[in-house]
Protein backbone atom coordinates (compact mmCIF):
# COMPACT_ATOMS: atom_id res chain seq x y z
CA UNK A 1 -9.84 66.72 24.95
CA UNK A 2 -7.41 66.91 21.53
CA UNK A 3 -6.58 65.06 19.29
CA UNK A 4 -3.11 65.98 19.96
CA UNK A 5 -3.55 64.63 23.58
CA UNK A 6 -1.72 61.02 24.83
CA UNK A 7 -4.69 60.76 26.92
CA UNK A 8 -6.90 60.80 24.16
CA UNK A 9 -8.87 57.44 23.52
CA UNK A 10 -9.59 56.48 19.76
CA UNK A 11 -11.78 53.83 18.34
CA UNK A 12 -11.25 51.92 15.00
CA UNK A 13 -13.93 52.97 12.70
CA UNK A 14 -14.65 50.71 9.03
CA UNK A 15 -16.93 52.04 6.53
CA UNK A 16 -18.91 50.30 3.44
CA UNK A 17 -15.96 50.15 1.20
CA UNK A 18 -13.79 48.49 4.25
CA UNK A 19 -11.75 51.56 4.98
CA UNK A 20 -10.46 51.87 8.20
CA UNK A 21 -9.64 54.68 10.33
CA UNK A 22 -9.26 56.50 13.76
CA UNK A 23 -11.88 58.24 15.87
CA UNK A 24 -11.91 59.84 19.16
CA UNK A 25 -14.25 57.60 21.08
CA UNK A 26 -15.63 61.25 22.50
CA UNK A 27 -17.30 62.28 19.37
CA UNK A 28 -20.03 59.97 18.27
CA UNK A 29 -19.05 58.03 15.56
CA UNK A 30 -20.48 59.69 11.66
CA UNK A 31 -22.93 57.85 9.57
CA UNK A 32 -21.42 55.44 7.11
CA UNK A 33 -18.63 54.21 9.71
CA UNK A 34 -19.11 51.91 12.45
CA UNK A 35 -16.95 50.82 15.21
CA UNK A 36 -14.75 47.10 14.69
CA UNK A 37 -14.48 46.82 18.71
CA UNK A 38 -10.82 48.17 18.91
CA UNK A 39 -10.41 50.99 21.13
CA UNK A 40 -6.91 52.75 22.68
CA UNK A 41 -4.96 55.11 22.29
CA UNK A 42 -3.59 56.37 18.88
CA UNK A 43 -0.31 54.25 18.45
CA UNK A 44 -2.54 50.67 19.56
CA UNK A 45 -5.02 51.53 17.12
CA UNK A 46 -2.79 52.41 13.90
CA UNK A 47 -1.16 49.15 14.97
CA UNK A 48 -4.74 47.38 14.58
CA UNK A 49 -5.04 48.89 11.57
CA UNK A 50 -1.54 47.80 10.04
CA UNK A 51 -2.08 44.71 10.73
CA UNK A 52 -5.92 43.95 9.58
CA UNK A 53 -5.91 46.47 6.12
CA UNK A 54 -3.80 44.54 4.15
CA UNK A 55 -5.45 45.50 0.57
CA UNK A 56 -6.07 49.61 0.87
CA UNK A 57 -8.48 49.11 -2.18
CA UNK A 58 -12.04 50.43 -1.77
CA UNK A 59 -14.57 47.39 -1.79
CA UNK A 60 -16.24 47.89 -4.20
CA UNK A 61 -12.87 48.02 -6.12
CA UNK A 62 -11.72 44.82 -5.21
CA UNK A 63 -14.53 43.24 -6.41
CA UNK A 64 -14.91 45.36 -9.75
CA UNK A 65 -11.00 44.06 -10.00
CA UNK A 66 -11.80 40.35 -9.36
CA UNK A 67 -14.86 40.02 -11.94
């Protein structure tokens, strides 16, 4: 399959610093990410995304910010 392909199924991936991003549930997800339980095509999980990563600060940012 490609990336490129409507029939292409994505997952929502979030990493340490609470990044989020798309995957292709085909490929096994890299170290450092792990899946949120959010899985569709590309459009449904941008819209995830949109809606939950408000604050596109890294983590550790954040919390260096609010010390």
């Amino acid at each position: 399959m490609s990336l490129d392909n409507p029939q292409t199924t994505f997952l929502v991936v979030i990493n340490d610093e609470q990044q989020y991003a798309i995957w292709p549930a085909y490929k096994a997800v890299p170290a450092g990410w792990q899946e949120v339980g959010v899985r569709g095509d590309r459009a449904t999980c941008l819209e995830h995304i949109g809606k939950v990563w408000t604050d596109m600060r890294p983590r550790s940012l954040r919390e260096a910010m609010g010390a």
